[in-house]
PDB file of N, CA and C in Angstrom:
ATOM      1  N   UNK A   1      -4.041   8.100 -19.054  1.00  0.00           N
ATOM      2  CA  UNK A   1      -3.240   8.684 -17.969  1.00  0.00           C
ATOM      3  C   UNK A   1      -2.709   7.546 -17.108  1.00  0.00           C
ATOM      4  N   UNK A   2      -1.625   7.505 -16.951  1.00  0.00           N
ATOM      5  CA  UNK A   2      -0.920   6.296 -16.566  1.00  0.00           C
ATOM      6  C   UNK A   2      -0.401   6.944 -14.731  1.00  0.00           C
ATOM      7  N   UNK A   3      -1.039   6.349 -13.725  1.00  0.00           N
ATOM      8  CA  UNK A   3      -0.508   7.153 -12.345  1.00  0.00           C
ATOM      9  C   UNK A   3       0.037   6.442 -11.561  1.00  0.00           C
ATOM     10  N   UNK A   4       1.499   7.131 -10.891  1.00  0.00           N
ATOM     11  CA  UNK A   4       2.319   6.086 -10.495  1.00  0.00           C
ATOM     12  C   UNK A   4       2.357   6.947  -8.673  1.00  0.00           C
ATOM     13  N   UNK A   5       2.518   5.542  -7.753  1.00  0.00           N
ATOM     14  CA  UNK A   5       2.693   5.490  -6.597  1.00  0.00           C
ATOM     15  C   UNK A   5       4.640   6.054  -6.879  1.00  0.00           C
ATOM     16  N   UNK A   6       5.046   7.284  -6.017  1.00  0.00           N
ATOM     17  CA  UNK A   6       6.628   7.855  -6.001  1.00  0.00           C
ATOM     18  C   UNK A   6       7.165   8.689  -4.981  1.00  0.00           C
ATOM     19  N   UNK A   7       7.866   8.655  -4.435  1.00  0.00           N
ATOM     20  CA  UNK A   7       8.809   9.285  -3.713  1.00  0.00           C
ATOM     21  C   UNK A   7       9.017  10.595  -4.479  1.00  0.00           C
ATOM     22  N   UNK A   8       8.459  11.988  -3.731  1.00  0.00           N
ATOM     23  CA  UNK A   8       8.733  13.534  -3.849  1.00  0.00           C
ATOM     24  C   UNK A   8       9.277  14.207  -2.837  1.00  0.00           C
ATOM     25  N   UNK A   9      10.573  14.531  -3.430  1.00  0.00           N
ATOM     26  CA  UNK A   9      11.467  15.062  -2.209  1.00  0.00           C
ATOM     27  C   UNK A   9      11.237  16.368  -1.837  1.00  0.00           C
ATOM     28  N   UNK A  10      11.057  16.696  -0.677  1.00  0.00           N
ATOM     29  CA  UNK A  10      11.333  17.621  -0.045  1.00  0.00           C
ATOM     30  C   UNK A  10      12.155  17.984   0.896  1.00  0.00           C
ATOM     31  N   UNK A  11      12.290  19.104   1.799  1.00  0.00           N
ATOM     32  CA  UNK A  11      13.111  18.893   3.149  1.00  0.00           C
ATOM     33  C   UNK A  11      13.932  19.940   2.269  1.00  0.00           C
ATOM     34  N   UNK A  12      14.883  20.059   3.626  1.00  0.00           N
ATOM     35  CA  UNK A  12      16.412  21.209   3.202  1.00  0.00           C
ATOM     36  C   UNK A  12      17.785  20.696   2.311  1.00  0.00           C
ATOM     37  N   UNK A  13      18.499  21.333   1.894  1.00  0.00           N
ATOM     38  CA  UNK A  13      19.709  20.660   1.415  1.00  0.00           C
ATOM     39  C   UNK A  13      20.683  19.831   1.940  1.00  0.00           C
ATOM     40  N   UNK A  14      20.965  18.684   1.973  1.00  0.00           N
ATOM     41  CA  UNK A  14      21.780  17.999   2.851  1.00  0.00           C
ATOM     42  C   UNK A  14      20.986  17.187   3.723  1.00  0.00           C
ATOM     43  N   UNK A  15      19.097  17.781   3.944  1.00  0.00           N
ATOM     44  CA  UNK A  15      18.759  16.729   4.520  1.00  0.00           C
ATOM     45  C   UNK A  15      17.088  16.290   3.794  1.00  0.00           C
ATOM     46  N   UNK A  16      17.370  15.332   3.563  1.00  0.00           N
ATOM     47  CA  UNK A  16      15.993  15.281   2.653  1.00  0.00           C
ATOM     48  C   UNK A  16      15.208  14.449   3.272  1.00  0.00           C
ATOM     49  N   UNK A  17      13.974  14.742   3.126  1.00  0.00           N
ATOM     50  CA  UNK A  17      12.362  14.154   3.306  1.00  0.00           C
ATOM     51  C   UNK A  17      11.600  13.744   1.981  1.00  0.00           C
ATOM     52  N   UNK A  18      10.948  12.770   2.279  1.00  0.00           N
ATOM     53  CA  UNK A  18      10.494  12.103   1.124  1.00  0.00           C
ATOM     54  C   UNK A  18       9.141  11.970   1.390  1.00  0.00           C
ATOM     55  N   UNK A  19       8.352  12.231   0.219  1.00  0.00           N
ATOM     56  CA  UNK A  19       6.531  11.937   0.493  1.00  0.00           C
ATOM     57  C   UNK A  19       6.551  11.264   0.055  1.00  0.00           C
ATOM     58  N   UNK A  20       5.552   9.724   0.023  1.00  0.00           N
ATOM     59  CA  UNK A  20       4.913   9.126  -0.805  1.00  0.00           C
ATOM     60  C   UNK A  20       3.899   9.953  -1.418  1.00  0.00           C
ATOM     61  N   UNK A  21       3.839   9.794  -2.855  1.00  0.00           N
ATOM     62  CA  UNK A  21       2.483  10.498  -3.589  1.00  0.00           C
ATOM     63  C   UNK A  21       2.094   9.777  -4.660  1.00  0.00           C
ATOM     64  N   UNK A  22       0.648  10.346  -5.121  1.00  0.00           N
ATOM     65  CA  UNK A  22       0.243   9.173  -6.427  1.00  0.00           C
ATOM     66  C   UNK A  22       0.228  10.902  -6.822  1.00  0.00           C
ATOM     67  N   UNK A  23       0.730   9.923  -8.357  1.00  0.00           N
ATOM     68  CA  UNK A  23       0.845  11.360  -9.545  1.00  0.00           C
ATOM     69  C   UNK A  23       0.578  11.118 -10.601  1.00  0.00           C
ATOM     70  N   UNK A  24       0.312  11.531 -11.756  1.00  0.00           N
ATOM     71  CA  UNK A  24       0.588  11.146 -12.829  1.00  0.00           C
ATOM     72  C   UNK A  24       1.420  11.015 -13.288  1.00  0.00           C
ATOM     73  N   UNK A  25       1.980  10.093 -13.951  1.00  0.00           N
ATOM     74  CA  UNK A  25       3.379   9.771 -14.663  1.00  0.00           C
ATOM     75  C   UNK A  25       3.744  10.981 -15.491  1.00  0.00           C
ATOM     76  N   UNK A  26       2.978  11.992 -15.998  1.00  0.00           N
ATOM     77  CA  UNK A  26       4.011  12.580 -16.585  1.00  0.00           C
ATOM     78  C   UNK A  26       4.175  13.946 -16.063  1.00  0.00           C
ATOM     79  N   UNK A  27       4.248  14.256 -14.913  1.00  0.00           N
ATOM     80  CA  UNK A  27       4.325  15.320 -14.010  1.00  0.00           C
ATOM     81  C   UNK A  27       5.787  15.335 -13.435  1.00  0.00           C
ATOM     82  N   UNK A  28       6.253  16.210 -13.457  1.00  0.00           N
ATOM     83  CA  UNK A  28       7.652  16.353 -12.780  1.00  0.00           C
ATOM     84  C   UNK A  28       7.862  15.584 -11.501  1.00  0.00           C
ATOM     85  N   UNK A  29       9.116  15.445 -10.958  1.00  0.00           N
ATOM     86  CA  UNK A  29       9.214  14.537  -9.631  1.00  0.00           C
ATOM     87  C   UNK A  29       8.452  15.267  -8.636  1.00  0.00           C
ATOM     88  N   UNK A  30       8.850  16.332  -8.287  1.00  0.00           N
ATOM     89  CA  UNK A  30       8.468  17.354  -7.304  1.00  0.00           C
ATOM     90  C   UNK A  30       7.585  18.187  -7.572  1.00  0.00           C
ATOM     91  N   UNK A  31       6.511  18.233  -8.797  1.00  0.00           N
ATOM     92  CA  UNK A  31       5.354  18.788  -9.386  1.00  0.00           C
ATOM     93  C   UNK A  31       4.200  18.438  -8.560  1.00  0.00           C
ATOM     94  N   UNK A  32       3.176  18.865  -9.599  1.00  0.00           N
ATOM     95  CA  UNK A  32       1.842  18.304  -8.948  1.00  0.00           C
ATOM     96  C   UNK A  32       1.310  16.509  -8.799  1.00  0.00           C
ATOM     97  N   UNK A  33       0.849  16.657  -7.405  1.00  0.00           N
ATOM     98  CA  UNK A  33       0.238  15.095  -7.378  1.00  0.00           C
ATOM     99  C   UNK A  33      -0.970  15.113  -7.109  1.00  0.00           C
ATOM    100  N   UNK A  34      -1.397  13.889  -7.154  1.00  0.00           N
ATOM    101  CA  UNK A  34      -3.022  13.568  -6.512  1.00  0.00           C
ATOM    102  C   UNK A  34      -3.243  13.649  -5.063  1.00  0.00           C
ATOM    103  N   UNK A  35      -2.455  13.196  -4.472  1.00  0.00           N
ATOM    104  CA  UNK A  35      -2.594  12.942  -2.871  1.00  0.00           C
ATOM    105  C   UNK A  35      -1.664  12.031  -2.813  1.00  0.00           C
ATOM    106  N   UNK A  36      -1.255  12.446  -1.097  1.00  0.00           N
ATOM    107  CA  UNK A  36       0.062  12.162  -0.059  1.00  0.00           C
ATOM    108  C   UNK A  36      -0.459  11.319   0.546  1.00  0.00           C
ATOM    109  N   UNK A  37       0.255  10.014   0.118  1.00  0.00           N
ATOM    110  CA  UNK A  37      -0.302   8.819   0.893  1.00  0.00           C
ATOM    111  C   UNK A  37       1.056   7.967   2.211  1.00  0.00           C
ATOM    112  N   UNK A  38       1.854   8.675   2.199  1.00  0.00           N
ATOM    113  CA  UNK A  38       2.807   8.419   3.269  1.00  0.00           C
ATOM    114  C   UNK A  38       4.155   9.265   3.212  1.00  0.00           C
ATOM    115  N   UNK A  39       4.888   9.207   4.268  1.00  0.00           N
ATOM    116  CA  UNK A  39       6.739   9.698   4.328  1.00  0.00           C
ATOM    117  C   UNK A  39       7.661   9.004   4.527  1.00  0.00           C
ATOM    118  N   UNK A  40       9.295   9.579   3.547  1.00  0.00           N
ATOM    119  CA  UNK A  40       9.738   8.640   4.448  1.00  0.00           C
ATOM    120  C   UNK A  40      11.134   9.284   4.949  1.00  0.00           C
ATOM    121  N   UNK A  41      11.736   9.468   5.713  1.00  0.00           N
ATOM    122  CA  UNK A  41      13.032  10.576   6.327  1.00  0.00           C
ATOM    123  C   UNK A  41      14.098   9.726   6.459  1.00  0.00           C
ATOM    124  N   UNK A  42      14.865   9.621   5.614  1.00  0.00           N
ATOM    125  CA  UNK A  42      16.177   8.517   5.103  1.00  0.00           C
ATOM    126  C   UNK A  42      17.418   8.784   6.231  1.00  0.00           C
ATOM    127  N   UNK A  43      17.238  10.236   7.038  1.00  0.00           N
ATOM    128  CA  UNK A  43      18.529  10.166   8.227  1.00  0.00           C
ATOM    129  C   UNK A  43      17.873   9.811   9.448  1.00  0.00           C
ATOM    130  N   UNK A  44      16.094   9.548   9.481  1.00  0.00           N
ATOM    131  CA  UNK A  44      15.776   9.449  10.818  1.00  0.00           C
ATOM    132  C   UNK A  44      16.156   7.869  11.179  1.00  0.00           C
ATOM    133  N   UNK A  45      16.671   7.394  12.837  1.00  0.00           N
ATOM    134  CA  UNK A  45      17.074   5.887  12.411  1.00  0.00           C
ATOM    135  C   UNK A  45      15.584   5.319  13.437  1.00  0.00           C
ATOM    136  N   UNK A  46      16.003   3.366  12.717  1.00  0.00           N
ATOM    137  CA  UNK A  46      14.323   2.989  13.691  1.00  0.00           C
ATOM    138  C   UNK A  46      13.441   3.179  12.303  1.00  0.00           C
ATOM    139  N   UNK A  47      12.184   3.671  12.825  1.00  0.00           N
ATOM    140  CA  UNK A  47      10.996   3.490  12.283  1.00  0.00           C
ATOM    141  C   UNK A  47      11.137   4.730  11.536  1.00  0.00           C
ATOM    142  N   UNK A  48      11.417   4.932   9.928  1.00  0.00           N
ATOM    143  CA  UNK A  48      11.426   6.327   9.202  1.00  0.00           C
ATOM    144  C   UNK A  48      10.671   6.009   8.471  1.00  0.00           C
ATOM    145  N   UNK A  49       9.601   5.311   8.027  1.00  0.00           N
ATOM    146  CA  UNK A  49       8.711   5.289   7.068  1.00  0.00           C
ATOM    147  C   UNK A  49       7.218   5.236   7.688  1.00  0.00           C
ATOM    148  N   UNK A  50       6.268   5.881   6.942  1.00  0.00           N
ATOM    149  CA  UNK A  50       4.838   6.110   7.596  1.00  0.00           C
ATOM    150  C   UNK A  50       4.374   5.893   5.923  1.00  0.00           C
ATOM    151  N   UNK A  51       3.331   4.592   6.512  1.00  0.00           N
ATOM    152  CA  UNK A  51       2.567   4.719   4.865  1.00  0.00           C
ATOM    153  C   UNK A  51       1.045   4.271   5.187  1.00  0.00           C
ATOM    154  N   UNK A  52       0.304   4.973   4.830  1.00  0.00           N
ATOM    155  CA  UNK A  52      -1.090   4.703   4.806  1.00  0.00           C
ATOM    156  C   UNK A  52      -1.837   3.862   3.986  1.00  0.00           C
ATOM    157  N   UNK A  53      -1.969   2.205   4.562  1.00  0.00           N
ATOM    158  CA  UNK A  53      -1.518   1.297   3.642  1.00  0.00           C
ATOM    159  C   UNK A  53      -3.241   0.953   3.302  1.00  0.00           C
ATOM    160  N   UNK A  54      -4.100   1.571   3.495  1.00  0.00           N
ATOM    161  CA  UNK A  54      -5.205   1.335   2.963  1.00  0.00           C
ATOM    162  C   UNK A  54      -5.608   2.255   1.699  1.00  0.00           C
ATOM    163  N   UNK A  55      -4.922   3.263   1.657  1.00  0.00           N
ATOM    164  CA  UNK A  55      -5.059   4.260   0.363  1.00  0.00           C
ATOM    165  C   UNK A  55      -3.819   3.548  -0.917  1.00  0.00           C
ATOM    166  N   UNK A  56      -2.487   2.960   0.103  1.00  0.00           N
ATOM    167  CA  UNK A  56      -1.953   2.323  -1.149  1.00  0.00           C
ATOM    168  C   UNK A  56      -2.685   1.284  -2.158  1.00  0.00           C
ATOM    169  N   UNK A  57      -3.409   0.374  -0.546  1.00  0.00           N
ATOM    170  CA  UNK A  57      -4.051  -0.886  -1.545  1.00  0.00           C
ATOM    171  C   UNK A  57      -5.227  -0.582  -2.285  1.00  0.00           C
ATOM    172  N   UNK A  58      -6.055   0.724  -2.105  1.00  0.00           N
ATOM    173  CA  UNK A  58      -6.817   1.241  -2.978  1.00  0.00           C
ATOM    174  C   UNK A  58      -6.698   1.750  -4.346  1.00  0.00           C
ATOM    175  N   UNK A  59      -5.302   2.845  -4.404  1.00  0.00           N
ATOM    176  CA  UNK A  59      -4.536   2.972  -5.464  1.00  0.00           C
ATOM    177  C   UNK A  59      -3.947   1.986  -6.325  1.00  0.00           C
ATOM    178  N   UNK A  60      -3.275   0.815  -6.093  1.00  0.00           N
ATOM    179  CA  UNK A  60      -3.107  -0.340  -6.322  1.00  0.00           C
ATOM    180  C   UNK A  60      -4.090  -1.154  -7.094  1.00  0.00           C
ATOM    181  N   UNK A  61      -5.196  -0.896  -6.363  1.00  0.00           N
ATOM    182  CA  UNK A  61      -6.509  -1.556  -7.211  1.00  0.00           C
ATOM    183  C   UNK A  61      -7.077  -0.991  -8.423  1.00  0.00           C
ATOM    184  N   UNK A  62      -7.054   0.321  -8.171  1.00  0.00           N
ATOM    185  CA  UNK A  62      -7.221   1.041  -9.492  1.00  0.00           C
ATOM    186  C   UNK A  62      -6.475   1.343 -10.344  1.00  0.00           C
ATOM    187  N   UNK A  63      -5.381   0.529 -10.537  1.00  0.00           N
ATOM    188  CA  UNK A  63      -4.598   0.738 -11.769  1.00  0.00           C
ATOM    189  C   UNK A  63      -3.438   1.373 -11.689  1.00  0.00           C
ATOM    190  N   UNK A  64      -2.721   1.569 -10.271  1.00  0.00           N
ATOM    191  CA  UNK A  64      -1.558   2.889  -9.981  1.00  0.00           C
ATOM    192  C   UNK A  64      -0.289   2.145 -10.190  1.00  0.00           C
ATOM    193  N   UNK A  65       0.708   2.609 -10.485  1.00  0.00           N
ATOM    194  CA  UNK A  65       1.842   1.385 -10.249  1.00  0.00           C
ATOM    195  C   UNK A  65       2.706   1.794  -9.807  1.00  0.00           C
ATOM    196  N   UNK A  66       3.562   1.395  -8.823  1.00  0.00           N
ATOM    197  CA  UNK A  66       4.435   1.705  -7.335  1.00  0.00           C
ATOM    198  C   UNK A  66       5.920   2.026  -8.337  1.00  0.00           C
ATOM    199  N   UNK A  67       6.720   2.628  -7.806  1.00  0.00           N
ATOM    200  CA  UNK A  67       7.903   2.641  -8.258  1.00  0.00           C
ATOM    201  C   UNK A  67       8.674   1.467  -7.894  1.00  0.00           C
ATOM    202  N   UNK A  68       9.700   1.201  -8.197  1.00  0.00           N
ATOM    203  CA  UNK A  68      10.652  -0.162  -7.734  1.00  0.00           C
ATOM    204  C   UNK A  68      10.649   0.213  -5.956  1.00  0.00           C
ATOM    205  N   UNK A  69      11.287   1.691  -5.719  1.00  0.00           N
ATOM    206  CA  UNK A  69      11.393   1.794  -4.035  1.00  0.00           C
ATOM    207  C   UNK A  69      10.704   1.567  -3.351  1.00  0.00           C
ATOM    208  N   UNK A  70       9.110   2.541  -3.658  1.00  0.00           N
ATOM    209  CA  UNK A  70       7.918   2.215  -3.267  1.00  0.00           C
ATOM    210  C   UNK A  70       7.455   1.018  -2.915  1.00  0.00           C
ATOM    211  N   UNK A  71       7.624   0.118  -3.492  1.00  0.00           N
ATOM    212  CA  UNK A  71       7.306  -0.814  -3.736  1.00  0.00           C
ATOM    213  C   UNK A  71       7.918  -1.829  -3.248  1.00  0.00           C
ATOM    214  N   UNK A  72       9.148  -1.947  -2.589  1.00  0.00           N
ATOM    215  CA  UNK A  72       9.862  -2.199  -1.682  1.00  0.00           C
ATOM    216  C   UNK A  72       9.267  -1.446  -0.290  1.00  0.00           C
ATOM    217  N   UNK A  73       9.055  -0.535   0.145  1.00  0.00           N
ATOM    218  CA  UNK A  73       8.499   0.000   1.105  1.00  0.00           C
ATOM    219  C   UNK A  73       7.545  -0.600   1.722  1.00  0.00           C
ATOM    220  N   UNK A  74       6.161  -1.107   0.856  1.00  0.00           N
ATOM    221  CA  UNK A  74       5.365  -1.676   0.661  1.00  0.00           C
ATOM    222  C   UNK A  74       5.478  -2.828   1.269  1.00  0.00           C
ATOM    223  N   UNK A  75       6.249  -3.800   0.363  1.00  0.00           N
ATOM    224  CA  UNK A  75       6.895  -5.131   1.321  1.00  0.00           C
ATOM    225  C   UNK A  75       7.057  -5.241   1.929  1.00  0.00           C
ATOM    226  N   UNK A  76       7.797  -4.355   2.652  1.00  0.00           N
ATOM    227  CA  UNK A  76       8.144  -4.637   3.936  1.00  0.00           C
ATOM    228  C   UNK A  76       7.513  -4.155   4.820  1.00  0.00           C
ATOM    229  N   UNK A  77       6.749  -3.035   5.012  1.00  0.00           N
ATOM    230  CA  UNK A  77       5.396  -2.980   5.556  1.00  0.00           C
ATOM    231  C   UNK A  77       4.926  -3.938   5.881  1.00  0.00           C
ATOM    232  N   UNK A  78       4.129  -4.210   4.884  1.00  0.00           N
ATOM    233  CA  UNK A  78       3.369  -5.333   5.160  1.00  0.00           C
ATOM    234  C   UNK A  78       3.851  -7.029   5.465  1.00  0.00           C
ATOM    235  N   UNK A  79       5.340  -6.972   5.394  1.00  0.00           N
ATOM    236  CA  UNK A  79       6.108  -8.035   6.181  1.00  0.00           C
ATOM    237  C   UNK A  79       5.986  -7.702   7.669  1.00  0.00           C
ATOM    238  N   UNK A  80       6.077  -6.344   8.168  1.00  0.00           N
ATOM    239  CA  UNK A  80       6.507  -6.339   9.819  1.00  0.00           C
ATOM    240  C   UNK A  80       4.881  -5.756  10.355  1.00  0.00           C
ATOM    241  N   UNK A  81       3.592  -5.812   9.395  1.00  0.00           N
ATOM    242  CA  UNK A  81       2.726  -5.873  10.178  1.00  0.00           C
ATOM    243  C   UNK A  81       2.277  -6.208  10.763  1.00  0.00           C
ATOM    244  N   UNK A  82       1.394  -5.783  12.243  1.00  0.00           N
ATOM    245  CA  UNK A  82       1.089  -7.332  13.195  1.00  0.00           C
ATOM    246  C   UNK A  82       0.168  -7.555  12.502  1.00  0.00           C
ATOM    247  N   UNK A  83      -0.030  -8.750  13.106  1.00  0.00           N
ATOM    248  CA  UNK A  83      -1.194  -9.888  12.761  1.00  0.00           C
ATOM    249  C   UNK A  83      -2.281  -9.729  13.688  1.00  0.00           C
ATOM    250  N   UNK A  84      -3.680  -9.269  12.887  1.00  0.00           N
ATOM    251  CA  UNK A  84      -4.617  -9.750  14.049  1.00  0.00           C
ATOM    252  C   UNK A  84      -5.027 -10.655  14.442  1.00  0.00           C
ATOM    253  N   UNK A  85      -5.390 -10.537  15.823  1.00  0.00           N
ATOM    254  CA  UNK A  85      -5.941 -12.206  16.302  1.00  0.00           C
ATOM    255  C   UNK A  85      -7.089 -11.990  16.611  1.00  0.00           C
TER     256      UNK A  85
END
């Protein structure tokens, strides 16, 4: 079973919402997943992405593999995170 970190759209017509979810790869886009590990709302402007980046890097560890977007998401996350001191 091969499970991939993906963007599942939801929301109304004309305006869409996006979950992050881990799924199995061979489940429809908008089918069943494992668990909702962030969102992201492509007309909200500013800060439209929420990702719960300790369940990604967990998923990550166990073998999940991000989509190209995702995965970009990711990056940059963790580019504009603060730094603790």
């Amino acid at each position: 079973m091969s499970v991939k970190i993906r963007l599942k759209r939801v929301g109304a017509k004309n305006s869409p919402v996006y979950r992050v979810v881990v799924a199995d790869g061979r489940s429809p886009r908008d089918g069943k997943f494992i668990e909702e590990i962030g969102t992201y709302q492509p007309q909200k402007k500013g800060d439209n992405v929420s990702l719960n980046m300790d369940r990604i890097d967990h998923w990550i560890s166990v073998g999940a593999q991000p989509s190209d977007t995702v995965a970009s998401m990711v990056r940059k996350a963790k580019r504009n995170a603060p730094v603790a001191a």
